[in-house]
Protein backbone atom coordinates (compact mmCIF):
# COMPACT_ATOMS: atom_id res chain seq x y z
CA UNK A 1 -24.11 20.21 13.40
CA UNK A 2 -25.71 20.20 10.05
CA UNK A 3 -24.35 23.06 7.40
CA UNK A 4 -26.66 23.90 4.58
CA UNK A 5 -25.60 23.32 1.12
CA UNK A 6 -29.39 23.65 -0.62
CA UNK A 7 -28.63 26.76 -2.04
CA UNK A 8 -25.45 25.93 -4.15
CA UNK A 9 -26.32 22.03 -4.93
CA UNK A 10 -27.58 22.81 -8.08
CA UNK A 11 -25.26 25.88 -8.94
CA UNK A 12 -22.16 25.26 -10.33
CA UNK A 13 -19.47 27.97 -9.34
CA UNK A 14 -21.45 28.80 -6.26
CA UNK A 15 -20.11 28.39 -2.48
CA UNK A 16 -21.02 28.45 1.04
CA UNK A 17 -18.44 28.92 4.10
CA UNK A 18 -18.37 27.38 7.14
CA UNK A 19 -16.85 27.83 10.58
CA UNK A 20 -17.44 25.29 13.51
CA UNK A 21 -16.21 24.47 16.66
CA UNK A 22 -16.31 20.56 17.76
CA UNK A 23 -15.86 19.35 20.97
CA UNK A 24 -13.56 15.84 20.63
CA UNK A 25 -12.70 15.74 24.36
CA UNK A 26 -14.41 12.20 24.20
CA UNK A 27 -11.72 11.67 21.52
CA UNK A 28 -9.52 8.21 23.12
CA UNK A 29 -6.16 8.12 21.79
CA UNK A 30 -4.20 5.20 23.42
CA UNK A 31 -4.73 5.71 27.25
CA UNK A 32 -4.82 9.06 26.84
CA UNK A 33 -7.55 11.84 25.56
CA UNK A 34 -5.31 14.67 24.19
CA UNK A 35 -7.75 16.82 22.99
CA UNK A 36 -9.53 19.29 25.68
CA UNK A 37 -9.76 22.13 24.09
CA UNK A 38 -12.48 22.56 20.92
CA UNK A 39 -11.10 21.72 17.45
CA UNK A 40 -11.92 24.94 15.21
CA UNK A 41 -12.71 24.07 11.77
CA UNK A 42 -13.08 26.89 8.76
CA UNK A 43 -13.65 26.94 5.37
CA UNK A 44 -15.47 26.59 2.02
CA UNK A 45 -17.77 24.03 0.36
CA UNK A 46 -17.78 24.80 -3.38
CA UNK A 47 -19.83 23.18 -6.14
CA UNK A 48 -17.45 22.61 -9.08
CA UNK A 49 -19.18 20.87 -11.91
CA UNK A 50 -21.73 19.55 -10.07
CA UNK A 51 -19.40 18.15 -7.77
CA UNK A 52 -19.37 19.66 -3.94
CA UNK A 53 -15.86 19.76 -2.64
CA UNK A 54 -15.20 21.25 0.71
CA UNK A 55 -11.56 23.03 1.65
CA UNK A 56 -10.52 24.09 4.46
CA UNK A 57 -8.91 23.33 7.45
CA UNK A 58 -8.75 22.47 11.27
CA UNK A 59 -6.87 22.97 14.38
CA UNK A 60 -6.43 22.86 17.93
CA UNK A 61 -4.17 22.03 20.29
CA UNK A 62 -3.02 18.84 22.09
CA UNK A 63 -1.96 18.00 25.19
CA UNK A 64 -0.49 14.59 25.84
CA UNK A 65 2.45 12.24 26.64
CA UNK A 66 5.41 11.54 24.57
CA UNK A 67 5.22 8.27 23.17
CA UNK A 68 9.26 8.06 23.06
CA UNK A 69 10.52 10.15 26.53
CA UNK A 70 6.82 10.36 28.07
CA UNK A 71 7.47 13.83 28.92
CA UNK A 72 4.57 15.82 29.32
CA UNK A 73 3.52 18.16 26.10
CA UNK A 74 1.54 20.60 24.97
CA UNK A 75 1.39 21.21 20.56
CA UNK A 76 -0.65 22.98 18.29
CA UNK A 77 -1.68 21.34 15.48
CA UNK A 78 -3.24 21.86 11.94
CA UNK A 79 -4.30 19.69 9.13
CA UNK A 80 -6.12 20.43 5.85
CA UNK A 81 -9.93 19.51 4.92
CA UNK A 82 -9.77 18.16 1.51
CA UNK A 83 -13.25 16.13 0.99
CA UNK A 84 -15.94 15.39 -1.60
CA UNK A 85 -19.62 15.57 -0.64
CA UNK A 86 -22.04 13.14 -2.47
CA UNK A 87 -25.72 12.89 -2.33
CA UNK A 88 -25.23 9.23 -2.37
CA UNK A 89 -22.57 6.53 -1.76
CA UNK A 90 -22.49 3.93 -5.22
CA UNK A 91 -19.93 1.55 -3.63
CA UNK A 92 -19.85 0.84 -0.04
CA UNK A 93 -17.59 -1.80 0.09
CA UNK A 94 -14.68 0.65 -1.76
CA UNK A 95 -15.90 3.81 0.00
CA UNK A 96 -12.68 6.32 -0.07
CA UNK A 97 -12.66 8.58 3.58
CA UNK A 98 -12.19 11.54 1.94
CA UNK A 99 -16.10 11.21 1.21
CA UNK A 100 -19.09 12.18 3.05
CA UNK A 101 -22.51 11.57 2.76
CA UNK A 102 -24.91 14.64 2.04
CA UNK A 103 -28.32 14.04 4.85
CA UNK A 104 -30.78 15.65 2.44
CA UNK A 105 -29.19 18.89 1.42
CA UNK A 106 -26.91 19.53 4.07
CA UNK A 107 -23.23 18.30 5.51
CA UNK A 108 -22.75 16.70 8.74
CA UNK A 109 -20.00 18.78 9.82
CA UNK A 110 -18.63 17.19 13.06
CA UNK A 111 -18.45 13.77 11.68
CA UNK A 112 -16.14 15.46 8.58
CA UNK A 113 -14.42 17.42 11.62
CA UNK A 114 -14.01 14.78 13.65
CA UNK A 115 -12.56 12.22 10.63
CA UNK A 116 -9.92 14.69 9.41
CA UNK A 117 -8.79 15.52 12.72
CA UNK A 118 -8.09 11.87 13.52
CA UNK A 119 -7.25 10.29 10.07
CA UNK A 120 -4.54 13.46 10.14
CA UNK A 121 -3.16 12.84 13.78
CA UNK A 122 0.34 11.14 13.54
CA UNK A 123 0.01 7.14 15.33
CA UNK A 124 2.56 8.42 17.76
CA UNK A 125 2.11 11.11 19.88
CA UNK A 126 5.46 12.82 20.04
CA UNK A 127 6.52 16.23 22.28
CA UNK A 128 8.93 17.33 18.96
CA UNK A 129 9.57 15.79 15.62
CA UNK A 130 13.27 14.88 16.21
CA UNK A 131 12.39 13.75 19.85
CA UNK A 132 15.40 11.59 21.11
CA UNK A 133 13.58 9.21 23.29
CA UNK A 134 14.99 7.67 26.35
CA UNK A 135 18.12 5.90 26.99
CA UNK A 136 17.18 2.06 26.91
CA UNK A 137 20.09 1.15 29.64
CA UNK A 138 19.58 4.17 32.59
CA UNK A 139 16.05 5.94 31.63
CA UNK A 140 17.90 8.98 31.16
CA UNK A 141 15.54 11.66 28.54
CA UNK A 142 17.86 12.44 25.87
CA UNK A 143 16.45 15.23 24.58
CA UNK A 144 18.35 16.86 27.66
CA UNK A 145 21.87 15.58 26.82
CA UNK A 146 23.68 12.53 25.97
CA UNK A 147 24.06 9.77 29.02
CA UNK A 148 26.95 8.58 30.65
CA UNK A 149 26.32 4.53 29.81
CA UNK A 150 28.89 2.82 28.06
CA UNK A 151 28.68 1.49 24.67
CA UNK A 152 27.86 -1.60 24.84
CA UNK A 153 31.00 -3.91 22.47
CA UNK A 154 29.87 -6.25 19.72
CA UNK A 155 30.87 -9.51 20.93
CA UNK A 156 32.38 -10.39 18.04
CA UNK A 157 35.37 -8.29 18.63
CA UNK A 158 35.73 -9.10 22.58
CA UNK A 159 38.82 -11.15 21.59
CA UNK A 160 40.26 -8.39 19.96
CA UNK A 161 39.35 -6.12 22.88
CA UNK A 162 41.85 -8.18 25.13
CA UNK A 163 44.76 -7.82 22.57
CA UNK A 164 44.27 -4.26 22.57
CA UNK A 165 44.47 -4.18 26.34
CA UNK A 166 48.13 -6.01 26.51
């Protein structure tokens, strides 16, 4: 999905919007694929100083696994488009991904969509941001309530445990 930029490249102050939907259901993230549902992207490329910097941003929402109680979640999500577009890359080996190519005079707009989405998506999937996890003794989620397990004793102080039974 190409979007047109031939009409502001050479006018400095002018802009274009854009609005796309990608499809990123192909989209592997550990064993899972948590994105079924099109990512919506919106926004505006502007040329400022001869420099073409698209804002905007994109969202969707996930559905997926916890990664710490591996309950089963559902969470909308947003993140920010912040990129440069050049007509040219001068230094491959240092290239920054926060900039994208121009093809010709126009932006490739799913494979900007598609590298914000997942160079914005957290390395652990979680159901909340304070998500407890899962007791490591009994399995028990702890997002529902505290278990009953026992604290387990430093052994370090088991000698003074058996003075303070006596």
């Amino acid at each position: 999905m190409l979007l047109d930029l031939s009409k502001i490249i050479d006018c400095p102050g002018a802009s274009v919007s854009f609005s796309a939907s990608v499809d990123l259901s192909d989209l592997q993230y550990g064993e899972s694929f948590p994105v079924t549902e099109p990512v919506e992207a919106s926004g505006t490329v502007r040329n400022t100083a001869g420099v073409l910097v698209m804002n905007g941003s994109v969202h969707t929402t996930i559905h997926g696994v916890c990664d710490r109680c591996a309950s089963d979640f559902d969470a909308y999500v947003e993140f920010p488009i912040d990129v440069v577009l050049v007509t040219e890359l001068t230094n491959e080996e240092n290239e920054d991904e926060w900039v994208f190519p121009l093809e010709g005079d126009s932006a490739d707009l799913e494979d900007i969509i598609r590298t914000v989405f997942v160079l914005n998506l957290d390395s652990k999937l979680l159901c909340k941001p304070d998500c407890k996890g899962l007791c490591c003794r009994c399995g028990k989620n702890l997002n529902d309530g505290p278990c009953n397990c026992q604290k387990e004793l430093d052994p370090r102080f088991a000698a003074l445990k058996q003075l303070l039974k006596k």
